[in-house]
Protein backbone atom coordinates (compact mmCIF):
# COMPACT_ATOMS: atom_id res chain seq x y z
CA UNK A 1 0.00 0.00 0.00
CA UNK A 2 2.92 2.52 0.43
CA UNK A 3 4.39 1.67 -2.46
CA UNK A 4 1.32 2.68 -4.22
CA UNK A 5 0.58 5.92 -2.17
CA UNK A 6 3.91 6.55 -3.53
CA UNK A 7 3.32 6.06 -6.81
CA UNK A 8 0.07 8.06 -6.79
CA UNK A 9 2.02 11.29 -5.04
CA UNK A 10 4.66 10.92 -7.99
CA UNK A 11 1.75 11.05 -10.54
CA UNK A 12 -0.15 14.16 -9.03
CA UNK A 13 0.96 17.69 -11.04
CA UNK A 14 2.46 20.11 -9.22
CA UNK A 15 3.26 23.42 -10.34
CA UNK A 16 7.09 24.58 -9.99
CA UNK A 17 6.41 27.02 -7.47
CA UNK A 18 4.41 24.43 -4.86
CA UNK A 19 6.09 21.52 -3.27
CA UNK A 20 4.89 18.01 -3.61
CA UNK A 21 5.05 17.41 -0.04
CA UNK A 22 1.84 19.68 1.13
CA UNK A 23 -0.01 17.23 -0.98
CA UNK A 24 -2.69 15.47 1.57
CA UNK A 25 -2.29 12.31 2.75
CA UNK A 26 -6.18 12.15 3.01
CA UNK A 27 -6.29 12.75 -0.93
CA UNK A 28 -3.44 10.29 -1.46
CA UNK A 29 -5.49 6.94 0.33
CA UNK A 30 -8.48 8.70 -2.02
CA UNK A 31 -6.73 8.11 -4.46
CA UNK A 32 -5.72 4.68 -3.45
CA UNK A 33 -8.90 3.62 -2.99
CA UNK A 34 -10.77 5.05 -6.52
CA UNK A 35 -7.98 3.04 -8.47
CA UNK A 36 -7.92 0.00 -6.53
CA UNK A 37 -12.07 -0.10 -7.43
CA UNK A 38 -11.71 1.26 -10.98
CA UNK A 39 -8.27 -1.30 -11.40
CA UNK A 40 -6.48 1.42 -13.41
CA UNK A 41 -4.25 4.42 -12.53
CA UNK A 42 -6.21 7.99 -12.79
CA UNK A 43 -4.56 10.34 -14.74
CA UNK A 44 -4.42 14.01 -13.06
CA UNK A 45 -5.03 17.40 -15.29
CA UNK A 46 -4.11 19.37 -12.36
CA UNK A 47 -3.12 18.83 -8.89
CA UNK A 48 -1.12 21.25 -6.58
CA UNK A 49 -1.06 24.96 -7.64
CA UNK A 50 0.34 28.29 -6.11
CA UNK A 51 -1.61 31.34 -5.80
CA UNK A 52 -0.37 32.47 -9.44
CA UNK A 53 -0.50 29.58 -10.78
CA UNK A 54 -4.16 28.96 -9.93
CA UNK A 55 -5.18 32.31 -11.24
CA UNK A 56 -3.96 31.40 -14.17
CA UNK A 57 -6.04 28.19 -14.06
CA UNK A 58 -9.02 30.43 -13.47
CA UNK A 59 -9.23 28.66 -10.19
CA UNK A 60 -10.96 29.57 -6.73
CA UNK A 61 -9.03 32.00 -4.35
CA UNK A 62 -10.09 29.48 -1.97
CA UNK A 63 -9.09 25.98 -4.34
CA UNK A 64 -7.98 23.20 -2.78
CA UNK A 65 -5.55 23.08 -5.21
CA UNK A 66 -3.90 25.51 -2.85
CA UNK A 67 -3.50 23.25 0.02
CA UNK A 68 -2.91 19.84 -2.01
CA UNK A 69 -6.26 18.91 -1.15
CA UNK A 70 -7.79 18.17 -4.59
CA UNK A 71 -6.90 17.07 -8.29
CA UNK A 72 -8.87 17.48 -11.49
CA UNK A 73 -9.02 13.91 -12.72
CA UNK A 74 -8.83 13.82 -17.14
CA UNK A 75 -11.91 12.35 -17.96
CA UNK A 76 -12.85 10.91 -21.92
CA UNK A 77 -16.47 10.88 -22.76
CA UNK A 78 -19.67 10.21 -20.18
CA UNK A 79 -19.02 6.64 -19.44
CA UNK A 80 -15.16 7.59 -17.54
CA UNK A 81 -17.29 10.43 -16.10
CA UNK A 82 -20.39 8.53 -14.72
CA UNK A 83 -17.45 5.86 -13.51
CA UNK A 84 -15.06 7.86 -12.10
CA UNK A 85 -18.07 9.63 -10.13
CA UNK A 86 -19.08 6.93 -8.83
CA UNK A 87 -15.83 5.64 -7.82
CA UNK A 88 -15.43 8.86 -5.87
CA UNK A 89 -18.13 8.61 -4.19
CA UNK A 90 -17.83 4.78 -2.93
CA UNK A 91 -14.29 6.26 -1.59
CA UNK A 92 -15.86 8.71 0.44
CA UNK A 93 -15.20 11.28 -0.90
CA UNK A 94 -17.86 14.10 -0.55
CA UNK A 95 -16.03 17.22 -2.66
CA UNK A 96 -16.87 16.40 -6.40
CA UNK A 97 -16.77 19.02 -9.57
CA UNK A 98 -18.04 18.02 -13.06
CA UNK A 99 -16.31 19.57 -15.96
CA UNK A 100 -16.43 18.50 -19.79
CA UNK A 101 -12.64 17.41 -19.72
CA UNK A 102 -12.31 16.41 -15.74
CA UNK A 103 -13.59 15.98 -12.48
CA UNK A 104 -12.61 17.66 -9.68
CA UNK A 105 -12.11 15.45 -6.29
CA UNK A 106 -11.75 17.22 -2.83
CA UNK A 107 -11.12 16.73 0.62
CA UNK A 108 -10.07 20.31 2.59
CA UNK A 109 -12.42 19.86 6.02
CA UNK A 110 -12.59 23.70 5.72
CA UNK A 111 -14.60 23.46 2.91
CA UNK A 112 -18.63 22.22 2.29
CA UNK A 113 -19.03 18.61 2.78
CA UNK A 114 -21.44 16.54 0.41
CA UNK A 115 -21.58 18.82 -2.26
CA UNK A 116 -21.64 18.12 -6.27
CA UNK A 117 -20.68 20.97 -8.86
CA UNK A 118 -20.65 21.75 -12.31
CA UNK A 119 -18.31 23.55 -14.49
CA UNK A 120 -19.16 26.29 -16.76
């Protein structure tokens, strides 16, 4: 299992101002958990971002991204949407964005719990 958290943390983006380490271990065993259902790895369209770099992603002042406590997951087409939804939510995870090209999976305790968003 820590081999594969490992793997996982390696695989999350982070932009070259942030430092993978502030990524969550909360997201990480999320992570975990979502592939070990789905039996594939996720690929990640965004992960940890600084301040700048989140502007520039047209992202929240408050993101998770911010905090390592989210990544945008690249989805293709409804059926890896509906799955990887679903997946989320078996996980426990209770933070989930819809986009056209990714979902969004939380986990910051400072932010609403059970919650389901779309993207514009």
């Amino acid at each position: 299992m820590q081999e594969k958290s490992r793997s996982v943390r390696r695989r999350i983006p982070v932009c070259k101002h942030s430092m993978r380490s502030i990524i969550s271990d909360h997201l990480i065993g999320l992570i975990v958990v979502m592939e070990y259902f789905l039996q594939q790895e996720l690929r990640f369209t965004s992960g940890v971002r600084c301040a700048d770099c989140n502007e520039l992603a047209d992202g929240s002042p408050t993101s998770e991204h911010l905090t390592g406590h989210a990544v945008d997951i690249k989805i293709e087409g409804s059926r890896t949407r509906i799955a990887i939804a679903r997946v989320a939510l078996q996980a426990g995870c209770n933070r989930i964005g819809i986009a056209k090209t990714f979902i969004h999976v939380g986990v910051d305790e400072a932010h609403a719990k059970n919650v389901l968003w779309l993207y514009s």
